[in-house]
C-alpha atoms as a PDB file:
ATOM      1  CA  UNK A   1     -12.281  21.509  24.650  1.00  0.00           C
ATOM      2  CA  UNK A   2     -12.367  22.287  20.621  1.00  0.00           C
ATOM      3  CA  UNK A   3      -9.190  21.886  18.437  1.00  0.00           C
ATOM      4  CA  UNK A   4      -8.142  25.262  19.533  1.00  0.00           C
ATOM      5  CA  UNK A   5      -8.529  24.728  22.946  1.00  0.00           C
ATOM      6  CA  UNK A   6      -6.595  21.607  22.993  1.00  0.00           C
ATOM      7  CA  UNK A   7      -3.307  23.429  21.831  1.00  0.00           C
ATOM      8  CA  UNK A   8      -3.271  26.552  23.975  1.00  0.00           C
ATOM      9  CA  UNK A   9      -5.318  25.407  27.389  1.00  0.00           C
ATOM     10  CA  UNK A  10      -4.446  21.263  27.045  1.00  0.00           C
ATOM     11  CA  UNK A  11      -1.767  20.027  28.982  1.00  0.00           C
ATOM     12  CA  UNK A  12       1.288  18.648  26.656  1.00  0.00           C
ATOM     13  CA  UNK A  13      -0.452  15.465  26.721  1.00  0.00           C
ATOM     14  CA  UNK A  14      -3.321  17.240  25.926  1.00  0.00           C
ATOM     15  CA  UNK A  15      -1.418  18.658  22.442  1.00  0.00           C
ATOM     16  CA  UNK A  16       0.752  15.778  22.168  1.00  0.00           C
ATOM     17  CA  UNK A  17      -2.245  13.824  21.669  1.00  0.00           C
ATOM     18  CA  UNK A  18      -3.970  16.310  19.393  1.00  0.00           C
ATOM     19  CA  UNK A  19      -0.583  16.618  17.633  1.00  0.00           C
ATOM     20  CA  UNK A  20      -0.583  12.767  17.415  1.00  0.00           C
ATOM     21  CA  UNK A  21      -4.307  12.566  15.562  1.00  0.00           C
ATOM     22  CA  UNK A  22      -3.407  15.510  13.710  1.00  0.00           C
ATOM     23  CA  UNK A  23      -0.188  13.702  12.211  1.00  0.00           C
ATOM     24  CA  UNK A  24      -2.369  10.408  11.492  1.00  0.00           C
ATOM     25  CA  UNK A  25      -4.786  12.109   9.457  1.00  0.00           C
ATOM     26  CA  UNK A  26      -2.873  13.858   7.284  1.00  0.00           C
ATOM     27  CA  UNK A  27      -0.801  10.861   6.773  1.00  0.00           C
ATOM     28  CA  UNK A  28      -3.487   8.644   6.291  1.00  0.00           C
ATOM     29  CA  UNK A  29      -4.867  10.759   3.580  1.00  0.00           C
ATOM     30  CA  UNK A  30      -1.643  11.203   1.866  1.00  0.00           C
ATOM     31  CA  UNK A  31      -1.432   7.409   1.180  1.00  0.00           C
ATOM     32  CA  UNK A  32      -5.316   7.063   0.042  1.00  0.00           C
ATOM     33  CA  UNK A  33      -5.325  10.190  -2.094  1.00  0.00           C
ATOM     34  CA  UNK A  34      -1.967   8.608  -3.930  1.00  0.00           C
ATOM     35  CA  UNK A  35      -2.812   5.258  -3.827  1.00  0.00           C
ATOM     36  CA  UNK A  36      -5.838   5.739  -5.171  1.00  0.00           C
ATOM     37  CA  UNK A  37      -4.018   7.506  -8.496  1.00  0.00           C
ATOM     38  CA  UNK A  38      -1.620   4.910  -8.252  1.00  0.00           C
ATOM     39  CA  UNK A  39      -4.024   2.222  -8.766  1.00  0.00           C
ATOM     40  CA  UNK A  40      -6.082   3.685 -10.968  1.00  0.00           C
ATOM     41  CA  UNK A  41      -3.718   4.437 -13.893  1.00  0.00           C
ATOM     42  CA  UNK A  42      -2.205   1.110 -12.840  1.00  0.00           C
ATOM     43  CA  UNK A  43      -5.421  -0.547 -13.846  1.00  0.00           C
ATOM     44  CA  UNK A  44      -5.612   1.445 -16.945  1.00  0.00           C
ATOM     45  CA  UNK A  45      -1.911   0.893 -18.157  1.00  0.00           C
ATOM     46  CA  UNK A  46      -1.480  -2.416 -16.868  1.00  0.00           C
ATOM     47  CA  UNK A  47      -5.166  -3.391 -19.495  1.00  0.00           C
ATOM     48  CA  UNK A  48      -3.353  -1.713 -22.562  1.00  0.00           C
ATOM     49  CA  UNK A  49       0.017  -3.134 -21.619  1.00  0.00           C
ATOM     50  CA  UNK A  50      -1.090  -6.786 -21.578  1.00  0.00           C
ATOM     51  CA  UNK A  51      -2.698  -5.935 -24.813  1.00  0.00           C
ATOM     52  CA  UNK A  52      -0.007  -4.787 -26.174  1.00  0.00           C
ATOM     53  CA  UNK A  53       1.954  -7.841 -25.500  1.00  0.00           C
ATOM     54  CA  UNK A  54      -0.060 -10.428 -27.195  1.00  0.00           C
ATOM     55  CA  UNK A  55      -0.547  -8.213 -29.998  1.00  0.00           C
ATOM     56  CA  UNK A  56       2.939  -8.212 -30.729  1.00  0.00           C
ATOM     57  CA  UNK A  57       4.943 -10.454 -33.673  1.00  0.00           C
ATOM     58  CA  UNK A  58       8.174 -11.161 -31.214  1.00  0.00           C
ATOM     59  CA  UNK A  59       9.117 -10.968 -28.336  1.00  0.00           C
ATOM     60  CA  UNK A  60      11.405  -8.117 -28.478  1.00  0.00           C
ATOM     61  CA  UNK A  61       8.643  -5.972 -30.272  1.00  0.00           C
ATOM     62  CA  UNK A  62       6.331  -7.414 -27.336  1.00  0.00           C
ATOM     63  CA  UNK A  63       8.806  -5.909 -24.269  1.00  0.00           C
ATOM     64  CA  UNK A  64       9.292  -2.358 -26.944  1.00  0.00           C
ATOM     65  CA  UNK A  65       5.433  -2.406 -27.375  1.00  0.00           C
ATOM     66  CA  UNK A  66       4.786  -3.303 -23.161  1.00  0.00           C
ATOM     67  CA  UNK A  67       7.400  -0.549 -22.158  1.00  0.00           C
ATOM     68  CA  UNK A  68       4.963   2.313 -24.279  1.00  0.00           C
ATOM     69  CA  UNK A  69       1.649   2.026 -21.712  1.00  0.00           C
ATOM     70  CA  UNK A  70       3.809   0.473 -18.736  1.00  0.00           C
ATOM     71  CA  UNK A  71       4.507   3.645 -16.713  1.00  0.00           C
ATOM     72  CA  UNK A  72       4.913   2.328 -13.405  1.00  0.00           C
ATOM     73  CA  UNK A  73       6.601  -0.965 -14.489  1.00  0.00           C
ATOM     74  CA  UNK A  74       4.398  -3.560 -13.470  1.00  0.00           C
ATOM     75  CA  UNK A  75       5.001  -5.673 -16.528  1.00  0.00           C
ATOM     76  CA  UNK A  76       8.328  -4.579 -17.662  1.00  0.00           C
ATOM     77  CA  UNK A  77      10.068  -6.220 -14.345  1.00  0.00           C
ATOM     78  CA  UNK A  78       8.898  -9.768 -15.057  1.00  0.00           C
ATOM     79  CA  UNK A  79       9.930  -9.158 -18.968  1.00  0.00           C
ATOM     80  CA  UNK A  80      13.451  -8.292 -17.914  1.00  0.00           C
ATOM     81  CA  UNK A  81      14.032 -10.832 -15.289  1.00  0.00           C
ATOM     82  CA  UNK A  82      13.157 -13.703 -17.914  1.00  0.00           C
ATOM     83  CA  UNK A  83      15.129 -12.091 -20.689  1.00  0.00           C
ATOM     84  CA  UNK A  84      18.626 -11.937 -17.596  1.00  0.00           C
ATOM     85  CA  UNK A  85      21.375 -14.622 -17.877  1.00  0.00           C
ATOM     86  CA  UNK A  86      22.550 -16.297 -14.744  1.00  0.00           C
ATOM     87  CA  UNK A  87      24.940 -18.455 -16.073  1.00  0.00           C
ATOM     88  CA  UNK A  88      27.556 -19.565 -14.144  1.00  0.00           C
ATOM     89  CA  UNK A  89      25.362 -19.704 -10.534  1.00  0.00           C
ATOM     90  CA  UNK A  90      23.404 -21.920  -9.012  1.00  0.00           C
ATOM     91  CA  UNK A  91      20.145 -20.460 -10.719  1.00  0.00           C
ATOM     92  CA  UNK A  92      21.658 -21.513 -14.057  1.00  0.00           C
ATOM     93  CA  UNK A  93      21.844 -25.140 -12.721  1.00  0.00           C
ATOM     94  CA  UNK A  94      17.959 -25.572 -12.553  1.00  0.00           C
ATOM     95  CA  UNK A  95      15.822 -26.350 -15.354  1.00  0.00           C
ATOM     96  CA  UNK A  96      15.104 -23.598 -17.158  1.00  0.00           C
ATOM     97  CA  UNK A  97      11.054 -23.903 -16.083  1.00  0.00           C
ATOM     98  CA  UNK A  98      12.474 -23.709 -12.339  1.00  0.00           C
ATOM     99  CA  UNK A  99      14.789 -20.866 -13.783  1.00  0.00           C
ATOM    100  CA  UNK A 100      11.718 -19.450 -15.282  1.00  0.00           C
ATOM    101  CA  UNK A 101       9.193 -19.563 -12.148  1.00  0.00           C
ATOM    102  CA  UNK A 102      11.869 -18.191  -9.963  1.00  0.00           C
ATOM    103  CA  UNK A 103      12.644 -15.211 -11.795  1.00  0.00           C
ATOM    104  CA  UNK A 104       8.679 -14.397 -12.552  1.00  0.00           C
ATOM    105  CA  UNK A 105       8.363 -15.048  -8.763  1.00  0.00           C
ATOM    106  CA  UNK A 106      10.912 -12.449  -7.714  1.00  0.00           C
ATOM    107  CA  UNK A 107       9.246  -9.931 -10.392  1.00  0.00           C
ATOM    108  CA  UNK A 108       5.995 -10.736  -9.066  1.00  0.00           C
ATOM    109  CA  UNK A 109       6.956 -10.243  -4.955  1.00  0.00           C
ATOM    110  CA  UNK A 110       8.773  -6.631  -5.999  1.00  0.00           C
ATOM    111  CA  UNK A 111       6.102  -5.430  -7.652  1.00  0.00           C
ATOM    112  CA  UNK A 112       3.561  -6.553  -4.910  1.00  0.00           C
ATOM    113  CA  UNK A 113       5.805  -5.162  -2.319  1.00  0.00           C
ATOM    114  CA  UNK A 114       5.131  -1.457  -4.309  1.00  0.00           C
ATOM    115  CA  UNK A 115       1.561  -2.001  -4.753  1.00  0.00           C
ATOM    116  CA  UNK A 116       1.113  -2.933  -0.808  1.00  0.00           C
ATOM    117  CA  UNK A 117       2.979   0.449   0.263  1.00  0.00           C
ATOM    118  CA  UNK A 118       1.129   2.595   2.464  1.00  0.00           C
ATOM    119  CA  UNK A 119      -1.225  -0.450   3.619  1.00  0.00           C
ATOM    120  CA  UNK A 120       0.249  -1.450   6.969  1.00  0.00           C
ATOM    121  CA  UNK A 121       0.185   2.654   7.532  1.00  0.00           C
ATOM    122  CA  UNK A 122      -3.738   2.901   6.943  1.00  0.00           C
ATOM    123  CA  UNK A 123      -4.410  -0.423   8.901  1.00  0.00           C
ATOM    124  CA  UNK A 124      -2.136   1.197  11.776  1.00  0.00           C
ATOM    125  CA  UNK A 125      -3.842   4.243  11.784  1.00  0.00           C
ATOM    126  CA  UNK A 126      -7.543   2.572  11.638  1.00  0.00           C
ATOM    127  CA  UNK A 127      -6.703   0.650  14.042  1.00  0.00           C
ATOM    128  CA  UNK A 128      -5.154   2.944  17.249  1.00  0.00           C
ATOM    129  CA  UNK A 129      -6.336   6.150  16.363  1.00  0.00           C
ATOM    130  CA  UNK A 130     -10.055   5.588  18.172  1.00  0.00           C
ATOM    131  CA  UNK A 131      -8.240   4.706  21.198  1.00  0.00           C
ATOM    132  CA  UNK A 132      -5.414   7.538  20.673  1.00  0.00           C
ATOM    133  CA  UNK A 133      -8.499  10.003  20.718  1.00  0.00           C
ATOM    134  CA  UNK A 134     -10.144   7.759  24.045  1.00  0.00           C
ATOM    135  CA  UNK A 135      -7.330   8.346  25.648  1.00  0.00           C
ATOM    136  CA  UNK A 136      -7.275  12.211  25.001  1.00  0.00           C
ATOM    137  CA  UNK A 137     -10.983  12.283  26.497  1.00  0.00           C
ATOM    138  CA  UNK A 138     -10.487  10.166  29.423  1.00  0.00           C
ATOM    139  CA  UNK A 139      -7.228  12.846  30.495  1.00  0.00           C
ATOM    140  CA  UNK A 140      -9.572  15.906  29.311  1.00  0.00           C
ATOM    141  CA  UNK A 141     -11.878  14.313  31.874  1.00  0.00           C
ATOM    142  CA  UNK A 142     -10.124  14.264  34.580  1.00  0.00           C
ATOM    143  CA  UNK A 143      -8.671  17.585  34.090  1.00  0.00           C
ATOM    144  CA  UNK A 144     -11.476  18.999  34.159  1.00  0.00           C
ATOM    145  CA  UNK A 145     -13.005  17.073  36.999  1.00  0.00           C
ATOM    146  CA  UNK A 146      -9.767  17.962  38.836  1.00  0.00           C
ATOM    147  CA  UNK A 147     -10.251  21.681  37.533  1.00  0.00           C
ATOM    148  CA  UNK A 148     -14.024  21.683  39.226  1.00  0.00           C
ATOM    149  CA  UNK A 149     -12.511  20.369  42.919  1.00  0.00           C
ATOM    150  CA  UNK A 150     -10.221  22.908  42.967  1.00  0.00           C
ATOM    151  CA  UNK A 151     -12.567  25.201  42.775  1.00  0.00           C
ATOM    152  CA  UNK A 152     -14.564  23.213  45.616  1.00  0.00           C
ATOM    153  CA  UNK A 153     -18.182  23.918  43.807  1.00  0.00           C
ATOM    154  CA  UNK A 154     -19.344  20.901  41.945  1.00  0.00           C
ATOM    155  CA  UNK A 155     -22.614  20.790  40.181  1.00  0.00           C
ATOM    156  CA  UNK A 156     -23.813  19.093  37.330  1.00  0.00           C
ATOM    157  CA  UNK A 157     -23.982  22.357  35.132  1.00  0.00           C
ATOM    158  CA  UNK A 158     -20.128  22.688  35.710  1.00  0.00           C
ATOM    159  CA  UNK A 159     -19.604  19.468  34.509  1.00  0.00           C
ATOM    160  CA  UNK A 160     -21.145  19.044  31.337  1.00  0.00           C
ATOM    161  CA  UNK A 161     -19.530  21.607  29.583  1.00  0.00           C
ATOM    162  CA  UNK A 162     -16.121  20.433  30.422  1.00  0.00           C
ATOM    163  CA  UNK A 163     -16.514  16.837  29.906  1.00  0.00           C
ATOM    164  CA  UNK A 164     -18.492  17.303  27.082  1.00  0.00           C
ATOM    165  CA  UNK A 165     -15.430  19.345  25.580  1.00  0.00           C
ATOM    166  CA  UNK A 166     -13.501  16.311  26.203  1.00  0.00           C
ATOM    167  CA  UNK A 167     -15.259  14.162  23.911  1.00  0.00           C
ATOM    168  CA  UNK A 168     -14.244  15.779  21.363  1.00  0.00           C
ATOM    169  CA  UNK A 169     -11.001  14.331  21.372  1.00  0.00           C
ATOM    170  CA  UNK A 170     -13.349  10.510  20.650  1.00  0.00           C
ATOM    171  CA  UNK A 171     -14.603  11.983  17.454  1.00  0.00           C
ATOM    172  CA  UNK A 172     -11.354  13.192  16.348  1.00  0.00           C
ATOM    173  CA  UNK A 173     -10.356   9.513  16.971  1.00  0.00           C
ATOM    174  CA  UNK A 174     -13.456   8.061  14.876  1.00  0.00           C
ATOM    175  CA  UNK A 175     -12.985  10.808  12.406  1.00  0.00           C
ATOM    176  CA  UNK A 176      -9.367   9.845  11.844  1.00  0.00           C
ATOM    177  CA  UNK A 177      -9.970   6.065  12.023  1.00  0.00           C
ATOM    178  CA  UNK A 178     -12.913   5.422   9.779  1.00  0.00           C
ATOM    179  CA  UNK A 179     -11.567   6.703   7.249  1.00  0.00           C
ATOM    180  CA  UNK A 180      -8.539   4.796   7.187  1.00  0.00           C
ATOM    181  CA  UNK A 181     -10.540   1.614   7.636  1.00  0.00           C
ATOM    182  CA  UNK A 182     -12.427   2.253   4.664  1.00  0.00           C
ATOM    183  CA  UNK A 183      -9.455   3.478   2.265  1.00  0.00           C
ATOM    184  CA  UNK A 184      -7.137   0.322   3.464  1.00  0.00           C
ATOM    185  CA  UNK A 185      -9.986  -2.387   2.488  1.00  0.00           C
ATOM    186  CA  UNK A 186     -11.088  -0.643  -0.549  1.00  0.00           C
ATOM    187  CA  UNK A 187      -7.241  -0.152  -1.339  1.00  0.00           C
ATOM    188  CA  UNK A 188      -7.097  -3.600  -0.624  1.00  0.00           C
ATOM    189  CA  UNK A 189      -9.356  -5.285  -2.888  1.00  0.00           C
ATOM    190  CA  UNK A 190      -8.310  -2.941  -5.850  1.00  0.00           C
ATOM    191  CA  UNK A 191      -4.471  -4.145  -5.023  1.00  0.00           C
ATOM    192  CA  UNK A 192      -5.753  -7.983  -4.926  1.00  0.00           C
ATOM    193  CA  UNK A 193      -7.370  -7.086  -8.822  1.00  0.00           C
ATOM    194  CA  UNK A 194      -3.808  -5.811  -9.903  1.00  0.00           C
ATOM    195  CA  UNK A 195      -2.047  -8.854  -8.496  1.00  0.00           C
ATOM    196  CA  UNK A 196      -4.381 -11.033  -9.782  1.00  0.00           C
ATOM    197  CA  UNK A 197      -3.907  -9.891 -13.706  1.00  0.00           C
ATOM    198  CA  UNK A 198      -0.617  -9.755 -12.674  1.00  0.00           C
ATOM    199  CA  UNK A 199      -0.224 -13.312 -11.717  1.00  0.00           C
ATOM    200  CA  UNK A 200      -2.420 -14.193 -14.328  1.00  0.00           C
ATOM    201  CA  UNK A 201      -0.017 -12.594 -16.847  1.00  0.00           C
ATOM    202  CA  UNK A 202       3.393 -14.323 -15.369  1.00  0.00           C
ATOM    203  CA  UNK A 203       1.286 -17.726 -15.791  1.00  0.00           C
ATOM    204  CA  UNK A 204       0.527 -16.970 -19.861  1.00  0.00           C
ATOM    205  CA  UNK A 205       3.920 -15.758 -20.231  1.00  0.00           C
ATOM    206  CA  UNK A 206       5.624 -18.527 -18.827  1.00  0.00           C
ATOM    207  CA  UNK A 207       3.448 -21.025 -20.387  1.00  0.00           C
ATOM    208  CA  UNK A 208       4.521 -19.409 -23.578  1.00  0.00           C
ATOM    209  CA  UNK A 209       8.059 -19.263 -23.157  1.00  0.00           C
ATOM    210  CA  UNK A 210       8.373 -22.958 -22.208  1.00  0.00           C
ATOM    211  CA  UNK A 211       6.143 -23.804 -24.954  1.00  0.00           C
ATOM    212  CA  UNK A 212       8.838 -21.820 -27.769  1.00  0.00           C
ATOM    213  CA  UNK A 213      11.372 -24.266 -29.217  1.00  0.00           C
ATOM    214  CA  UNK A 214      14.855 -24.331 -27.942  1.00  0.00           C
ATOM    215  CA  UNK A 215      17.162 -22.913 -30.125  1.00  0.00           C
ATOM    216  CA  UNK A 216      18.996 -25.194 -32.610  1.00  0.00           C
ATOM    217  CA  UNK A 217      22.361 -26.125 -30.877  1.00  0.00           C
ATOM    218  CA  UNK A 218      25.298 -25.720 -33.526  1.00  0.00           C
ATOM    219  CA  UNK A 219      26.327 -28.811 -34.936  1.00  0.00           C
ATOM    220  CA  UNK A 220      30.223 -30.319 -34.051  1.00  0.00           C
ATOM    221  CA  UNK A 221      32.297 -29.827 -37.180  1.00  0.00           C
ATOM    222  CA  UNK A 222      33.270 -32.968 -39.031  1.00  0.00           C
ATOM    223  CA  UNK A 223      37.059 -33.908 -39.279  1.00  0.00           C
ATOM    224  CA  UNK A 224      38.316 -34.232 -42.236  1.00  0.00           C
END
């Protein structure tokens, strides 16, 4: 059986499963084609951001000069979740490192949660689309082993074209799955660089932040 074969002789298994494949692939390569972009520029913008940052005078010119090259807000979440007041909960009870951790924390996990989109999709599909496609041969197979009784002349000549038809459908598994093996671990190691600056930048900037002076209290007035 060839593609075309699959959808207008197959069975509806038959095209379900082709259908199925079909779906996984395209999907698959939706989420490496963007991720790919995605991490790329977030490489790019997340260098000049950083730089940007350090190069600054204050820290409001620092989160002005961050927001210019952060276009997909990597930095800009953990800027704004130190510069939030909580007071009056129980976060505003803490100390303000363990104020300080938690809210670079929370920045950190939201941004990883974006970054890690599309992941569990490619492992998915690397992972049960070779046996999505054995399954396809193995009922291409036996209808065409049950197509050859019916006809009540089997020979070997009959056989090999029809099973080797079915076979196809194994490729189109392999073809779908290795792919989405090799986009999900390269994927993968780029998103563990990004993280990494990442955390390395919520560990400078917190270090910094506890390291600034507290600002002077004002002073009771005297009676007179």
């Amino acid at each position: 059986m060839d593609p075309t074969q699959l959808l207008t002789q197959g069975d509806a298994l038959s095209r379900t499963l082709a259908v199925l494949l079909l779906l996984m692939s395209v999907a698959s390569w939706t989420v490496l084609v963007w991720k790919a972009w995605l991490l790329r520029r977030s490489h790019r913008d997340l260098a000049r951001a950083v730089a940007a940052f350090w190069q600054a005078r204050s820290m409001d010119e620092a989160v002005q000069r961050t927001q210019a090259y952060d276009r997909l807000a990597l930095l800009t979440p953990m800027l704004s979740a130190v510069r939030a007041q909580s007071g009056g909960t129980l976060a505003a009870s803490a100390g303000p490192a363990t104020q300080l951790t938690r809210a670079l924390r929370d920045a950190l996990h939201a941004v990883s949660r974006r970054l890690q989109f599309g992941q569990t999709l490619l492992a998915s599909v690397g992972a049960t689309a070779p046996f999505v496609g054995l399954l396809g041969t193995v009922w291409g197979i036996y209808l065409a082993l049950a197509g050859i009784a019916a006809q009540g002349q089997i020979a070997v000549d009959r056989m090999a074209g029809p099973v080797g038809e079915a076979l196809i459908m194994t490729a189109a598994g392999l073809a779908v799955a290795i792919p989405a093996v090799l986009g999900y671990n390269l994927l993968g190691r780029r998103i563990a660089e990004v993280e990494a600056d990442l955390e390395g930048f919520a560990h400078d900037l917190r270090e910094l932040l506890l390291g600034q002076p507290s600002p002077p209290q004002p002073s009771p007035e005297r009676g007179a």
